[in-house]
Protein backbone atom coordinates (compact mmCIF):
# COMPACT_ATOMS: atom_id res chain seq x y z
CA UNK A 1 0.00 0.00 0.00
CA UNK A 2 2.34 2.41 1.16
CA UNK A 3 4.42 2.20 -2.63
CA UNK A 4 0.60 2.89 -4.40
CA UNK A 5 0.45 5.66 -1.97
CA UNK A 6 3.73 7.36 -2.93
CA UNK A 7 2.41 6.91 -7.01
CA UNK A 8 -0.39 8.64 -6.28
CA UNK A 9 0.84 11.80 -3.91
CA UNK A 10 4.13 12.04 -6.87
CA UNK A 11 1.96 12.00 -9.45
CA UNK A 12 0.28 15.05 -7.34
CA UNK A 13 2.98 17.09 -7.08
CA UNK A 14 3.97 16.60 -10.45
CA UNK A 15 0.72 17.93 -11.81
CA UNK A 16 0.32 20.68 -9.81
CA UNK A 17 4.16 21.77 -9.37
CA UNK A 18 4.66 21.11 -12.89
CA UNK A 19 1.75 22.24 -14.68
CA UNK A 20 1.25 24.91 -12.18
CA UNK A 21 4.59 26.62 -13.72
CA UNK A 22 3.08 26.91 -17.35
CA UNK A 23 -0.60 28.52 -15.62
CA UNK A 24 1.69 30.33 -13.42
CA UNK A 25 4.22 31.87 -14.99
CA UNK A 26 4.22 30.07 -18.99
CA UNK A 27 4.57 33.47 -20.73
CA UNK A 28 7.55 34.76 -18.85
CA UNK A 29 9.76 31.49 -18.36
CA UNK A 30 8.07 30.28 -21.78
CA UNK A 31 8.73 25.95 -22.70
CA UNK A 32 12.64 26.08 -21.84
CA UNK A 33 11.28 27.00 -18.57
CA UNK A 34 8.38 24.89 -18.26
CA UNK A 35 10.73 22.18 -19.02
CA UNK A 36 13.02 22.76 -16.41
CA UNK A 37 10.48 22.70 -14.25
CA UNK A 38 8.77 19.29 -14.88
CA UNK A 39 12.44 18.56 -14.91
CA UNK A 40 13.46 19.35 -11.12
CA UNK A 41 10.30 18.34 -9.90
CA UNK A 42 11.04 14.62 -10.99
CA UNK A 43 14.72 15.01 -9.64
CA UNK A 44 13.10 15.81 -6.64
CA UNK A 45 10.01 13.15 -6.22
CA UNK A 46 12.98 10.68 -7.96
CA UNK A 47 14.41 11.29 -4.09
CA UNK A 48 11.79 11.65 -1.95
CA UNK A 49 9.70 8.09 -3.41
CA UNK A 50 12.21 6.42 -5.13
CA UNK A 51 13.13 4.30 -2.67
CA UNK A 52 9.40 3.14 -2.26
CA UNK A 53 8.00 2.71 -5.44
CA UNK A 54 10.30 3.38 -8.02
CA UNK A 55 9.14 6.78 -8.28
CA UNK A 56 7.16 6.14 -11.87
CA UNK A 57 4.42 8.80 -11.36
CA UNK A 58 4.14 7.90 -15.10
CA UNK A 59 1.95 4.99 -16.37
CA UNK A 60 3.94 4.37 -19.65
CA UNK A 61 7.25 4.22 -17.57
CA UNK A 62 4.85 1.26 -15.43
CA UNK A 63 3.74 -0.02 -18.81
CA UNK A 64 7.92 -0.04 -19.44
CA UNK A 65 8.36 -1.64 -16.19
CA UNK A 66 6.51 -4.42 -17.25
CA UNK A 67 7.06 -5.42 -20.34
CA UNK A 68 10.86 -5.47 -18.88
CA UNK A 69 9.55 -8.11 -16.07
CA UNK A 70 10.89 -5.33 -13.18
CA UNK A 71 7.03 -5.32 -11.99
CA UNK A 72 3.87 -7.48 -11.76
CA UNK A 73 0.77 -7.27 -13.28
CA UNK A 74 -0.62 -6.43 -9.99
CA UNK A 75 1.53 -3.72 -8.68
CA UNK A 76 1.02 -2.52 -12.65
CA UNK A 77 -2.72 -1.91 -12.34
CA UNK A 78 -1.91 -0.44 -8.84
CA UNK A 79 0.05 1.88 -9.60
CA UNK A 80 -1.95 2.84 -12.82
CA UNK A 81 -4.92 3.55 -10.55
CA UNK A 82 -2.87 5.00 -8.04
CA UNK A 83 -1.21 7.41 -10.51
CA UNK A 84 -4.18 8.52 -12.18
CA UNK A 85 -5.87 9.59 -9.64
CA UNK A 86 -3.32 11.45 -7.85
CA UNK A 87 -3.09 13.54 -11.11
CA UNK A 88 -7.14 13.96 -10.64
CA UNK A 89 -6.38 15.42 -7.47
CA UNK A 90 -3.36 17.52 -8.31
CA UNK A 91 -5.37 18.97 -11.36
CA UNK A 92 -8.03 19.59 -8.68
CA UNK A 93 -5.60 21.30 -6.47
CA UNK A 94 -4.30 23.62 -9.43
CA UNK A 95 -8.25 24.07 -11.20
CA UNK A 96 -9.04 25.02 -7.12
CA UNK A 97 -6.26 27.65 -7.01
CA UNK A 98 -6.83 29.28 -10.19
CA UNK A 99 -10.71 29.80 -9.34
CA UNK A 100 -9.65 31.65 -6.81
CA UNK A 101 -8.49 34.19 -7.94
CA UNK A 102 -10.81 34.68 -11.26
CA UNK A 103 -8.66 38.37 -12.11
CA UNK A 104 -5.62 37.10 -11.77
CA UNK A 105 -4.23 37.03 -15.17
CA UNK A 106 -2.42 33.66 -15.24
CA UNK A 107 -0.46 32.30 -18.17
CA UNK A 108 -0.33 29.07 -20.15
CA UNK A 109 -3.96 29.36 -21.49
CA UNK A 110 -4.48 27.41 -24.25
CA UNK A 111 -7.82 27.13 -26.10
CA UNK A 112 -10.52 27.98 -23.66
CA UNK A 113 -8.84 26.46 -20.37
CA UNK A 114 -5.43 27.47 -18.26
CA UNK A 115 -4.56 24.24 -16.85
CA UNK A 116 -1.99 23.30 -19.53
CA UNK A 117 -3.42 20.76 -20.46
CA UNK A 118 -2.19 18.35 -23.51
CA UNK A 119 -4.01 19.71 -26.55
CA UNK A 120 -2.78 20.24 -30.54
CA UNK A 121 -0.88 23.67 -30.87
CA UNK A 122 -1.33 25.55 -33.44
CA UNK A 123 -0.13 24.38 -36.88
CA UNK A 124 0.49 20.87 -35.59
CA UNK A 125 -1.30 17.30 -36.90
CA UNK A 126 -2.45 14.43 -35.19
CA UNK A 127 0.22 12.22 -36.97
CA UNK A 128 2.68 15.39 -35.82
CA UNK A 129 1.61 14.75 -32.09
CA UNK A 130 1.57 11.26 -32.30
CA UNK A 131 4.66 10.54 -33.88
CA UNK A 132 6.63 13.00 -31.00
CA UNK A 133 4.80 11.30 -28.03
CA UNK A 134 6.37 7.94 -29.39
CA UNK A 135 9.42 9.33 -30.19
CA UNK A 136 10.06 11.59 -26.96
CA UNK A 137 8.68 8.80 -24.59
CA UNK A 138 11.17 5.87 -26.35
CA UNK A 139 13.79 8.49 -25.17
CA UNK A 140 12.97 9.39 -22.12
CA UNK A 141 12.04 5.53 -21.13
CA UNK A 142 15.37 4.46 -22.36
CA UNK A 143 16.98 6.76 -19.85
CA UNK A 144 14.92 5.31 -16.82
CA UNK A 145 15.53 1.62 -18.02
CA UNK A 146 19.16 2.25 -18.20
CA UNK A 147 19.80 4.51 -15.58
CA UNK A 148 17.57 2.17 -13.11
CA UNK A 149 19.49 -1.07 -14.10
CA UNK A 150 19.56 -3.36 -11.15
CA UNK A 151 23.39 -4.14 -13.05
CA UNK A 152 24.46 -1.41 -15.07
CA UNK A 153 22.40 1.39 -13.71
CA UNK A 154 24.08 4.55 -11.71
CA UNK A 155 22.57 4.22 -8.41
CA UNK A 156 21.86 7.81 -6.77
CA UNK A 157 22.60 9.38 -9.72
CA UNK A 158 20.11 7.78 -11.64
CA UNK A 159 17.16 10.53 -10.65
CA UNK A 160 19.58 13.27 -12.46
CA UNK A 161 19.46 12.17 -15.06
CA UNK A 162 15.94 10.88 -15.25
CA UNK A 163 14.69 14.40 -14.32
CA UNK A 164 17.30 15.84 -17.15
CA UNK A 165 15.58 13.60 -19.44
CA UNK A 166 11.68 14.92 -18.30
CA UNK A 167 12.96 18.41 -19.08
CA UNK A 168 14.66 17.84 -22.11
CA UNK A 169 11.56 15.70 -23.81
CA UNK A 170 9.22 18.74 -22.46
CA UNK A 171 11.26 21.31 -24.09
CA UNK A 172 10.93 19.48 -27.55
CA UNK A 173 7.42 18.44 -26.97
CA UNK A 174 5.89 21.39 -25.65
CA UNK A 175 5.33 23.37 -28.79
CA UNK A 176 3.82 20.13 -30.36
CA UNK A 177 0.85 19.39 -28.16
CA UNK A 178 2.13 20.73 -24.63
CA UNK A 179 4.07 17.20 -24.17
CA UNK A 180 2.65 14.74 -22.50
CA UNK A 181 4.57 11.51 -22.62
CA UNK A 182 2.75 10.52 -19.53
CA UNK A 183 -1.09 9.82 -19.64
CA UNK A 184 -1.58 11.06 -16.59
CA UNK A 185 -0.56 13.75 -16.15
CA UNK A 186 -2.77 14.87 -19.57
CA UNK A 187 -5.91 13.04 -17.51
CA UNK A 188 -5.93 15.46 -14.73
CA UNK A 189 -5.85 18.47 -16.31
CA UNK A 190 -8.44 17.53 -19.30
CA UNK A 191 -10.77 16.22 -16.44
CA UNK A 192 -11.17 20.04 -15.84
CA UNK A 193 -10.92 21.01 -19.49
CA UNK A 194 -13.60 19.71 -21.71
CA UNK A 195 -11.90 20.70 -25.03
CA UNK A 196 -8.43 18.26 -23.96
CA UNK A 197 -10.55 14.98 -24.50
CA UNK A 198 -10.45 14.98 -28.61
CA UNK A 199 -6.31 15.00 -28.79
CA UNK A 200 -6.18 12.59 -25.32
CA UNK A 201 -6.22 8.99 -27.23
CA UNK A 202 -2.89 10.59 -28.91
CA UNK A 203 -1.42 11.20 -25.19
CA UNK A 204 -2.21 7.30 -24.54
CA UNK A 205 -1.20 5.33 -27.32
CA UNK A 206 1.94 7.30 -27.91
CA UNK A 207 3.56 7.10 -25.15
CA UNK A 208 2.65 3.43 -24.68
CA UNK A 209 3.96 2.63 -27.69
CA UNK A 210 7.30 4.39 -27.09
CA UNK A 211 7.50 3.07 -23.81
CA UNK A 212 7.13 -0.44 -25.43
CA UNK A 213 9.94 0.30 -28.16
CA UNK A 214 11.64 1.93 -25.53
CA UNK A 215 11.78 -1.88 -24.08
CA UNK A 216 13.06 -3.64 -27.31
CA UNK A 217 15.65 -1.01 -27.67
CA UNK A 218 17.20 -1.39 -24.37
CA UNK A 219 16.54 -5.33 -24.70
CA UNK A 220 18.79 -4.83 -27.74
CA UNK A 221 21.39 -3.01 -26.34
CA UNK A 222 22.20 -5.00 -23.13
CA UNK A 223 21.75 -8.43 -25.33
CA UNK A 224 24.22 -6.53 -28.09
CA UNK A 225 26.40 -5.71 -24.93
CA UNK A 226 26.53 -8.56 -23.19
CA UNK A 227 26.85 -10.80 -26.03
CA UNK A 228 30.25 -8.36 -26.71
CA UNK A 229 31.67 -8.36 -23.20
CA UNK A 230 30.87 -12.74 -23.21
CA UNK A 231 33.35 -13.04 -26.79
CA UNK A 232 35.42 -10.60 -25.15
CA UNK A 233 35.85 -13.46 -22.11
């Protein structure tokens, strides 16, 4: 329980930290700084939770998890429920704040909501979308698997560079469709925003299926690696 817990309340504060720097402040620190953000808000939650649940916050990086046999089926559906509704309650939080405070003129409005929610920008396709969700998640997956490698993995330092990898994927992704690479952290905020739901099968299936060939890739590697280092012997 306590590992579904710590899904849910990181998933949270990732949501409302996160997103709650592009309603907050998105025209004066723009995407770079957005990025950053949902950057150092993973480093951080990679510390406080990793050492309870993995800190996924992320159901494609549990979908990852998986597939890679590092979880059970159980703990997967756990923490999917877990992690979606802690970004139902973070969106909550943020939808909460901003009502507020109706005259405060807050930033990162897009279409007719402000909770930054994962929706087509301007100019950009489905395909576009769907094709950079896949992409951007088989990146930033392939950092976690590698960096989180029970052999070959960097131990404390591993939540650097997962976080580095968050920020880097937002700061490509954001002018795109807001990047998601995470479905649920696009369910929160279009539970609050009606117009979110047409574009949120694209913020599902792509980063599912990059998580997936995010899996083969690193299955690759390793096998390519070890295979090397076993001749080498």
């Amino acid at each position: 329980m306590k590992k579904y817990l710590a899904e849910l309340f990181g998933t949270m504060f990732l949501v409302l930290l996160a997103c709650g720097s592009a309603v907050l402040a998105g025209p004066s620190i723009g995407g770079l700084g957005i990025g950053i953000c949902f950057g150092l808000v993973l480093i951080c939650l990679c510390y406080a939770i990793g050492n309870v649940s993995g800190c996924h916050v992320n159901p494609a990086v549990s979908f990852a998890m998986l597939l890679s046999g590092r979880m059970s089926a159980k703990d997967f559906c756990g923490y999917v429920v877990a992690q979606f509704i802690g970004a139902a309650i973070g969106a909550g939080f943020l939808y909460w704040f901003v009502q507020t405070a109706p005259e405060f003129k807050f930033g990162g409005v897009t279409g007719t909501n402000n909770l930054a929610t994962n929706v087509l920008q301007p100019g950009a396709t489905s395909s576009m979308a769907l094709l950079a969700e896949v992409l951007l998640t088989m990146f930033f997956v392939f950092i976690i698997l590698g960096a989180t490698d029970a052999k070959k993995g960097f131990g404390n330092f591993a939540g650097l560079a997962i976080g580095i990898g968050l920020g880097l994927v937002n700061i490509v992704g954001i002018p795109v469709d807001n990047c998601s690479v995470n479905p649920a952290r696009s369910f929160g905020p279009a539970l609050f925003s009606p117009d979110a739901w047409g574009d949120f099968w694209i913020m599902v299936v792509g980063p599912l299926v990059g998580a997936a060939l995010a899996v083969a890739l690193y299955r690759l590697a390793v096998t390519c690696c070890c295979d090397k280092e076993c001749n080498n012997n």
